[in-house]
Protein backbone atom coordinates (compact mmCIF):
# COMPACT_ATOMS: atom_id res chain seq x y z
CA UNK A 1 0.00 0.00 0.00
CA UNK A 2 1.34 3.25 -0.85
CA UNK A 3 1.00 6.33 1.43
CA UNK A 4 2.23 9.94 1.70
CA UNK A 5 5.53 10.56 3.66
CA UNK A 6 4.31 11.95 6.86
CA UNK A 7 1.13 10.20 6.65
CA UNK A 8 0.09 7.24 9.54
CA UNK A 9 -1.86 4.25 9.60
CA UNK A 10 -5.55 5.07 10.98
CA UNK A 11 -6.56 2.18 13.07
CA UNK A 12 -8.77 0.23 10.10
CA UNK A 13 -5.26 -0.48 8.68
CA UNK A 14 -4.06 -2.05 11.32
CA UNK A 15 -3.30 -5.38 11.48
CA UNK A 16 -4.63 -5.68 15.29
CA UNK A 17 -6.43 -2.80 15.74
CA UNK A 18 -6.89 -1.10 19.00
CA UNK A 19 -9.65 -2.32 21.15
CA UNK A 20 -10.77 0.60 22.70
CA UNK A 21 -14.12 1.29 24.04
CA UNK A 22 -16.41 3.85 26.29
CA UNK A 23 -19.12 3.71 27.96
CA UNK A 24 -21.32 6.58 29.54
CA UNK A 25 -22.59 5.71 33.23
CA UNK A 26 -24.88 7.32 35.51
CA UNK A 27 -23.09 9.58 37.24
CA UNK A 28 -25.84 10.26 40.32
CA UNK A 29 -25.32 14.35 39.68
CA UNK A 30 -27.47 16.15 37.41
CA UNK A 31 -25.93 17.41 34.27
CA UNK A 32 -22.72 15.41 34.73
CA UNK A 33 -21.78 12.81 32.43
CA UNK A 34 -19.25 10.70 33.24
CA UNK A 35 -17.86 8.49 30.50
CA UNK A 36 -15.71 4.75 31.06
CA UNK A 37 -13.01 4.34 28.67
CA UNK A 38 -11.40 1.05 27.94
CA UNK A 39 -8.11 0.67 25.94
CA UNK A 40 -5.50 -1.96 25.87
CA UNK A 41 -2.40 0.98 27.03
CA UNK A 42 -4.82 1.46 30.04
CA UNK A 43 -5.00 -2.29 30.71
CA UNK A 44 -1.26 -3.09 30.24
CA UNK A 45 -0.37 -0.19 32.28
CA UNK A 46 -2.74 -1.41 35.12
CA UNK A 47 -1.40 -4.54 34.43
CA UNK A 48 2.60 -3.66 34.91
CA UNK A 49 1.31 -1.65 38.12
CA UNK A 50 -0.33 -4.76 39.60
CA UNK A 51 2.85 -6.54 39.19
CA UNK A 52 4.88 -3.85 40.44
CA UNK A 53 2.76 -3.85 43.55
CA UNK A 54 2.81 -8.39 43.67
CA UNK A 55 6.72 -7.89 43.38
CA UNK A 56 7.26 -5.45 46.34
CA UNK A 57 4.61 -7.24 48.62
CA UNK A 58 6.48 -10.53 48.38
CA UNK A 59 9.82 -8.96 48.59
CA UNK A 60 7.77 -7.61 52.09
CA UNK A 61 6.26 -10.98 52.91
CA UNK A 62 9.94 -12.62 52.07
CA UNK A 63 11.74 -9.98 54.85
CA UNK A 64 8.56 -10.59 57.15
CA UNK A 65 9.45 -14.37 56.91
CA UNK A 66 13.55 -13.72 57.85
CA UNK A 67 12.88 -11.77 60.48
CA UNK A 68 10.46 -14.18 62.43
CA UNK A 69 12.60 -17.19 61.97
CA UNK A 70 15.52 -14.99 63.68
CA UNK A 71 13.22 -13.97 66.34
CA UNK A 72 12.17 -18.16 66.62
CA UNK A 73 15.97 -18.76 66.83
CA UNK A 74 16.34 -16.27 69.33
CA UNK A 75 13.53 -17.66 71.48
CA UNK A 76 15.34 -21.02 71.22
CA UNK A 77 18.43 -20.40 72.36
CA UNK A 78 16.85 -18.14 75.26
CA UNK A 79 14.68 -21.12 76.37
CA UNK A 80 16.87 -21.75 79.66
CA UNK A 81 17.25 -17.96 80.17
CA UNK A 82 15.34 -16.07 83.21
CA UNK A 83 11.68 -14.89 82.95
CA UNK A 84 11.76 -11.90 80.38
CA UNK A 85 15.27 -11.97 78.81
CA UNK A 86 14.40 -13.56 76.15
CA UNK A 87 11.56 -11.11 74.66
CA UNK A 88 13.44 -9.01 75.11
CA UNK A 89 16.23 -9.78 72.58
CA UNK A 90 13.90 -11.27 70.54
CA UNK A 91 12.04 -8.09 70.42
CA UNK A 92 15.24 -6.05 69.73
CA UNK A 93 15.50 -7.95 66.70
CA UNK A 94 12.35 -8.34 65.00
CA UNK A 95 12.06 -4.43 64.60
């Protein structure tokens, strides 16, 4: 297909067009419209922002899990200490 330098593809060309859509909603105000729009940048973005958010809360979850083992190791070791010493350390630690 031949085209004019400086002249794109409209979205009928495309191979895999875009699938984007919009939908008006009641809004619950009078006079206000308020309009959903649906496009596959919006849902890969979401997407990559879900999986940001997955990543850092097991990275979280993963420091969450280090922590309490070295506060159950702690407790271990304190088992024959007196009343109190050993919350305390493990306490120290698990901050």
């Amino acid at each position: 297909m031949d085209r004019l330098p400086g002249v794109g593809i409209t979205a009928q060309e495309k191979t895999n067009p875009p699938r984007t859509r919009a939908q008006e909603v009641p809004s619950g105000i009078t006079g206000m419209r308020v309009i959903i729009v649906d496009s596959n940048e919006r849902r890969d973005y979401e997407e990559a922002m879900r999986r940001k958010s997955m990543e850092r809360t097991l990275q979280a979850l993963e420091k969450l899990e280090q922590r309490v083992a070295v506060v159950s190791n702690l407790e271990r070791h304190n088992f024959g200490s007196p009343p109190g010493t050993g919350s305390a350390v493990a306490e120290r630690f698990a901050g």
